[in-house]
Protein backbone atom coordinates (compact mmCIF):
# COMPACT_ATOMS: atom_id res chain seq x y z
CA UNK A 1 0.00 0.00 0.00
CA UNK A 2 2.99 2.45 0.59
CA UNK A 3 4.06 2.33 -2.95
CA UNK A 4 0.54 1.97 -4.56
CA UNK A 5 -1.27 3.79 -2.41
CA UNK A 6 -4.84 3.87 -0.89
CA UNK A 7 -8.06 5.50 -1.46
CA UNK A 8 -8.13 7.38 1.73
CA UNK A 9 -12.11 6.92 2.04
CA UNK A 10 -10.92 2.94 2.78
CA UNK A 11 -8.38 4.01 5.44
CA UNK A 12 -9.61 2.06 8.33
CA UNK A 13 -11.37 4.30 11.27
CA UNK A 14 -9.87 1.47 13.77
CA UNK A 15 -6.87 3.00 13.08
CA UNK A 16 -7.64 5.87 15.08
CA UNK A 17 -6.28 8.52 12.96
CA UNK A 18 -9.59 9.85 11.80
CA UNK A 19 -10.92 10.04 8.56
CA UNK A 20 -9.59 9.54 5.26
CA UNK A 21 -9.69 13.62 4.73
CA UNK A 22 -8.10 14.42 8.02
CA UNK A 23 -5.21 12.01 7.36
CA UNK A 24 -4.70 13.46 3.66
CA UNK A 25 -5.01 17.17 5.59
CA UNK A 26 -2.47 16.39 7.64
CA UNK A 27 -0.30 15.12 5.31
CA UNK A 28 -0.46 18.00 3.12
CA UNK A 29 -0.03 20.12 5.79
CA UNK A 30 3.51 18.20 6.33
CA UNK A 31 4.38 18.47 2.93
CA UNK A 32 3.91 22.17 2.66
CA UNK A 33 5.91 22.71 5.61
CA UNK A 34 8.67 20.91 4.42
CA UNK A 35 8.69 18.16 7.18
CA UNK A 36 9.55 15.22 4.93
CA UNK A 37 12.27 16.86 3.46
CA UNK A 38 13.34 17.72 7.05
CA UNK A 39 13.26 14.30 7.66
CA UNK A 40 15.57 13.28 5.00
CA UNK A 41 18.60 15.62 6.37
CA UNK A 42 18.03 14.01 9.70
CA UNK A 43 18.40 10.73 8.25
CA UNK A 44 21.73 11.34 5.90
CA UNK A 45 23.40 12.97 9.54
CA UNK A 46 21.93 9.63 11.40
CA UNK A 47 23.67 7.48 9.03
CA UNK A 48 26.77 9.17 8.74
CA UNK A 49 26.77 9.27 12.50
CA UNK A 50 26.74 5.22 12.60
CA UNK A 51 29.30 4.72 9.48
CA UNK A 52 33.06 4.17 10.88
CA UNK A 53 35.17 6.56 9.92
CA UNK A 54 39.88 7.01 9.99
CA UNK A 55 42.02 4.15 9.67
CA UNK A 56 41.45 1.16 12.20
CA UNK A 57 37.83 1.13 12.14
């Protein structure tokens, strides 16, 4: 589903995350702020952090 994506009327309410709309609002709402690219930069430094690095390692 993360690659082919779902109609967001068929997101389940179990789920607790609302409806469909409110997800898709909120996840505009991330976009446009710029979280996921925010996310990305965090990620690269995270990995870098954990790769060895100098001789010996």
């Amino acid at each position: 589903m993360l690659h082919t994506g779902i109609q967001w009327e068929y997101l389940p309410q179990e789920l607790g995350f609302g409806s469909g709309m409110t997800c898709w609002r909120r996840l505009a709402t991330g976009n446009e702020a710029g979280v996921w690219d925010q996310l990305r930069v965090l990620l690269e430094k995270l990995r870098s952090a954990d790769k060895p690095t100098g001789p010996g390692r």
